[in-house]
N, C-alpha and C. Protein backbone atom coordinates (compact mmCIF):
# COMPACT_ATOMS: atom_id res chain seq x y z
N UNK A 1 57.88 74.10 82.72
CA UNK A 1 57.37 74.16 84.07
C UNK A 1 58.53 74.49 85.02
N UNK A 2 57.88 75.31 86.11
CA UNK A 2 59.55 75.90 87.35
C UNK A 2 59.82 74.74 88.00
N UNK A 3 61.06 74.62 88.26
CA UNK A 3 61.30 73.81 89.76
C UNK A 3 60.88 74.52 90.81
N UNK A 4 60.80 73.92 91.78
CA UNK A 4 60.17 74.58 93.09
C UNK A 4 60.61 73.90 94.26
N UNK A 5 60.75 74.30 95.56
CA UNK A 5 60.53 73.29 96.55
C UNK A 5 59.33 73.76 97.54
N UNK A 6 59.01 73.01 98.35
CA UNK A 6 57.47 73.38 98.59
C UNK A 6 58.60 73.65 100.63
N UNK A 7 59.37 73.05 100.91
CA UNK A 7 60.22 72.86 101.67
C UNK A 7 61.80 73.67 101.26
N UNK A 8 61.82 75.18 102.15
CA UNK A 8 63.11 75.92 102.51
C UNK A 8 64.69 75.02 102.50
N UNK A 9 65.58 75.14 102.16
CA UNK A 9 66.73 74.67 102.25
C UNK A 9 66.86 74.83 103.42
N UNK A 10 66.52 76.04 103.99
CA UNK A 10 66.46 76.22 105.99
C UNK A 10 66.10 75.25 106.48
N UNK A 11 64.38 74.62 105.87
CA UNK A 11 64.14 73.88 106.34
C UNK A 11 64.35 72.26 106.25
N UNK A 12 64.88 72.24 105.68
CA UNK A 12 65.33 70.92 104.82
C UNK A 12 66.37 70.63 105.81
N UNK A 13 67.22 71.10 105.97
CA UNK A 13 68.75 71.36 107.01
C UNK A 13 68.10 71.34 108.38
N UNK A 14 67.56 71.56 109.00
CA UNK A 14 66.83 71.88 109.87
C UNK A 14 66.05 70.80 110.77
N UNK A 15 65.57 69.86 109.40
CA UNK A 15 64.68 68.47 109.07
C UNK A 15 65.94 67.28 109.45
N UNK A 16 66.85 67.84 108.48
CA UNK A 16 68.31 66.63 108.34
C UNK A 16 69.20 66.67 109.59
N UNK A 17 69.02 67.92 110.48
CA UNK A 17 69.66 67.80 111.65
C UNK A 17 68.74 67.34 112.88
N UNK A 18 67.44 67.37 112.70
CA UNK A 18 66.61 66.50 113.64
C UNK A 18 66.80 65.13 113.67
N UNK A 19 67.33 64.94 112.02
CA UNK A 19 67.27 63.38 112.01
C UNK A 19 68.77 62.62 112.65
N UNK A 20 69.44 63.39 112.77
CA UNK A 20 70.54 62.65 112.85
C UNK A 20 71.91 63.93 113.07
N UNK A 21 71.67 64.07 114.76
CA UNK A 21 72.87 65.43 114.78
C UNK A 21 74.03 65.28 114.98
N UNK A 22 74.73 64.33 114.81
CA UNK A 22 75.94 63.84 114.29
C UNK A 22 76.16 64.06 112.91
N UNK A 23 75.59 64.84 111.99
CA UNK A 23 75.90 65.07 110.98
C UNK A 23 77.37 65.90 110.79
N UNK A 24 77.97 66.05 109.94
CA UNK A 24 78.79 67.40 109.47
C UNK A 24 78.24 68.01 108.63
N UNK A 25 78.59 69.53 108.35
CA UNK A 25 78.08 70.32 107.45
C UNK A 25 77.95 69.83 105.92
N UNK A 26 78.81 68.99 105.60
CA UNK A 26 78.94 68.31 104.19
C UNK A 26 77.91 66.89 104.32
N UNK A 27 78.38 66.28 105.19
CA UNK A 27 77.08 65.37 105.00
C UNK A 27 75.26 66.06 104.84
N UNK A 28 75.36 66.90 105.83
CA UNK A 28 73.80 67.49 105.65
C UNK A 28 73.78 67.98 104.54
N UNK A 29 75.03 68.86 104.16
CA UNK A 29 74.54 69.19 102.44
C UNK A 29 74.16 68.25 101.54
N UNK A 30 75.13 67.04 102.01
CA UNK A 30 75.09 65.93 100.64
C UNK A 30 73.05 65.53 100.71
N UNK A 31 72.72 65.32 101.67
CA UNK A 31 71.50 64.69 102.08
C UNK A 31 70.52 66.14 101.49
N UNK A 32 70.94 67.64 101.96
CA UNK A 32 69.33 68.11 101.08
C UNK A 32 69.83 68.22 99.99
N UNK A 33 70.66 68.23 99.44
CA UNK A 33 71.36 68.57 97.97
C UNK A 33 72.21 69.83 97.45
N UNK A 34 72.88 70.90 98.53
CA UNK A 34 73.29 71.55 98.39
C UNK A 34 74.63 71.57 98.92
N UNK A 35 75.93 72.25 98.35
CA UNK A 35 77.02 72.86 98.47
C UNK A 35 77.37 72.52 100.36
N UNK A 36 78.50 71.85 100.54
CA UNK A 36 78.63 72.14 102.10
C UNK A 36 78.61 73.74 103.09
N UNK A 37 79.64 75.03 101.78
CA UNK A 37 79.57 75.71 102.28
C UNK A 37 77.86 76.14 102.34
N UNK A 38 77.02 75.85 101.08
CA UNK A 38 75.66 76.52 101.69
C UNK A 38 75.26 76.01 102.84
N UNK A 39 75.42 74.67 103.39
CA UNK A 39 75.12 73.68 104.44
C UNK A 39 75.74 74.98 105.67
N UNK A 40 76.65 75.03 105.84
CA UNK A 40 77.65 75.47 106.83
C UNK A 40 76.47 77.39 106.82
N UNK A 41 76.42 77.48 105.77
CA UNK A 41 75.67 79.01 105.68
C UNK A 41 74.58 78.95 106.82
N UNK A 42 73.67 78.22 106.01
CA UNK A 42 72.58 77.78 106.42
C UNK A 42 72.44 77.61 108.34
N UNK A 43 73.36 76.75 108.56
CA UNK A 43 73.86 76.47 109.83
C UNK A 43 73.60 77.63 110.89
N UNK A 44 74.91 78.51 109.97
CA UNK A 44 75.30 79.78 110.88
C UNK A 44 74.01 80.84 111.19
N UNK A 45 72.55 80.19 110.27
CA UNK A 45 71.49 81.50 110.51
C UNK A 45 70.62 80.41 111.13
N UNK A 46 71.16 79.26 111.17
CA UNK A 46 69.69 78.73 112.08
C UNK A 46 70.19 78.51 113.50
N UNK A 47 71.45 79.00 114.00
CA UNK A 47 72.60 79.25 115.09
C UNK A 47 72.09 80.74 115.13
N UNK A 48 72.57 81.53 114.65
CA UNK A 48 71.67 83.02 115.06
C UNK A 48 70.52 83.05 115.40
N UNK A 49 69.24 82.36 114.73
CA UNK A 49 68.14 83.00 115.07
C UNK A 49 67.39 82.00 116.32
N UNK A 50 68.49 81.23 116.67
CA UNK A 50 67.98 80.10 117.96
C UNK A 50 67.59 78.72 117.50
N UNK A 51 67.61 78.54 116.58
CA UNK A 51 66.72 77.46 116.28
C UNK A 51 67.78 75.75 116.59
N UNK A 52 68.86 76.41 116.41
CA UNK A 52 69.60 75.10 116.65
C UNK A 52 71.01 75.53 117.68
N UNK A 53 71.56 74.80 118.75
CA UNK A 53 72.75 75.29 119.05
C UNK A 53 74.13 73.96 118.93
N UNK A 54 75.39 74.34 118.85
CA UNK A 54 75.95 73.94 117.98
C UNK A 54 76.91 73.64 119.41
N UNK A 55 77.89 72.48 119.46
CA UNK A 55 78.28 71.81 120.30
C UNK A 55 79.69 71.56 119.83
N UNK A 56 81.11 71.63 120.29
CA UNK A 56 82.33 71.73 119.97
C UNK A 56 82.30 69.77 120.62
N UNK A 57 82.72 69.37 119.80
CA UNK A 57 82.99 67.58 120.14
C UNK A 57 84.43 67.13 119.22
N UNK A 58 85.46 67.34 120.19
CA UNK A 58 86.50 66.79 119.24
C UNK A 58 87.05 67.84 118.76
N UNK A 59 86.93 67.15 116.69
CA UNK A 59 87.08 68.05 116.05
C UNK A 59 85.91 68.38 115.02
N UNK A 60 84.87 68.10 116.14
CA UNK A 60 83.43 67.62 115.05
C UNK A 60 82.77 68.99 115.77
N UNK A 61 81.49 69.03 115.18
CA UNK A 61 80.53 70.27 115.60
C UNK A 61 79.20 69.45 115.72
N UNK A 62 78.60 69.45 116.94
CA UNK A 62 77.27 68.48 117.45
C UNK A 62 76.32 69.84 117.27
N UNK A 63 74.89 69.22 116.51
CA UNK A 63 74.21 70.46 116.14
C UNK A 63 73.08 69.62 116.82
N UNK A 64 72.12 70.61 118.17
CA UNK A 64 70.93 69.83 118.72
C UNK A 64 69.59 70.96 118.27
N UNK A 65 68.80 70.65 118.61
CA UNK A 65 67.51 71.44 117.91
C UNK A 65 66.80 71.91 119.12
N UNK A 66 66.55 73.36 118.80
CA UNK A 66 65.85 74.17 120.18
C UNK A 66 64.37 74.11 119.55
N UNK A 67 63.74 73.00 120.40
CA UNK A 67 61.98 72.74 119.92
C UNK A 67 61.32 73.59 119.88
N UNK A 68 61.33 74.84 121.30
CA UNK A 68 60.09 75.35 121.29
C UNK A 68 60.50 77.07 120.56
N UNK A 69 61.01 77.23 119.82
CA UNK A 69 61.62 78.42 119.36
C UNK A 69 60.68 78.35 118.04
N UNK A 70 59.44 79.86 118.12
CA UNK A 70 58.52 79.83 117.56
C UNK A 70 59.49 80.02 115.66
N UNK A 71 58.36 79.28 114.83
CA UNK A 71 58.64 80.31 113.69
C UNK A 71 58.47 81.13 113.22
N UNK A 72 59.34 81.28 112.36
CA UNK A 72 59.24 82.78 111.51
C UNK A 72 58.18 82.64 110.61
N UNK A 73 57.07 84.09 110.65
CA UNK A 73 56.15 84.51 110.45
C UNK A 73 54.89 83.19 110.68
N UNK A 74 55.44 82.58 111.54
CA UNK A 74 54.03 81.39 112.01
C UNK A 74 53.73 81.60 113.26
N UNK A 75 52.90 80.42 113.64
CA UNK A 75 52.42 80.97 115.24
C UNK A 75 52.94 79.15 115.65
N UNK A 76 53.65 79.00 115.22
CA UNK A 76 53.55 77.25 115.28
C UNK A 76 55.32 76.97 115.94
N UNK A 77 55.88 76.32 116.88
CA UNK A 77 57.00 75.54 116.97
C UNK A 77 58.21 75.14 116.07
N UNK A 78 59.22 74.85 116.32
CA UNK A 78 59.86 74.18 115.72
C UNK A 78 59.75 72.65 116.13
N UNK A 79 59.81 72.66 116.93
CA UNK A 79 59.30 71.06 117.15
C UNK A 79 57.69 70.49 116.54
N UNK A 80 56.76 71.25 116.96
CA UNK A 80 55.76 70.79 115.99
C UNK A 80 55.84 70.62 114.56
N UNK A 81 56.41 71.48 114.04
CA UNK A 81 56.57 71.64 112.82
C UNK A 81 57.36 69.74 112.20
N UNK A 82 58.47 70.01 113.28
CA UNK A 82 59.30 68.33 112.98
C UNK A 82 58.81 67.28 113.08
N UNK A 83 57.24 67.01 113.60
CA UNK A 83 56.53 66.47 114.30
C UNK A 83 55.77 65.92 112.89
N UNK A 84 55.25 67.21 112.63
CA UNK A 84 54.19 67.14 111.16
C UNK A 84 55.27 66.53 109.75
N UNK A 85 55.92 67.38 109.51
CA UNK A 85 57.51 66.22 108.66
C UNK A 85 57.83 64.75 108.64
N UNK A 86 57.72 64.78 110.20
CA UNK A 86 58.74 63.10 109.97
C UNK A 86 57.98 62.06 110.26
């Protein structure tokens, strides 16, 4: 039988920075289960396409979540979407 996830690593990251945006790129990896640099990847396209913007603190990076930034190929929120998740 395949592994699968029914839930994007996008979105997973996405999920883990709603919960708690004091994260670092390695902690959010550690939490969905992937590589920091994929964490940090991941980051840099959900920073491009709006969905999150990223905050210089220190020597830390504060990641906050842009709610109403529709999704991709949906007609639905990002905040709704976090809504239905958590």
């Amino acid at each position: 039988m395949s592994e699968w996830k029914f839930i994007t690593n996008h979105g997973l990251v996405l999920a883990t920075i709603a919960k708690g945006e004091d994260k670092t790129a390695r902690e959010i990896g550690d939490d969905v289960g992937i590589t920091e640099r994929t964490a940090h990847k991941i980051i840099l396209d959900l920073e491009a396409d709006g969905y999150i913007n990223k905050t210089k603190v220190g020597n830390r990076n504060m990641y906050s979540i842009i709610h109403n930034v529709p999704i991709k190929a949906a007609d639905t929120a990002v905040g709704e979407l976090l809504k239905l998740l958590s």
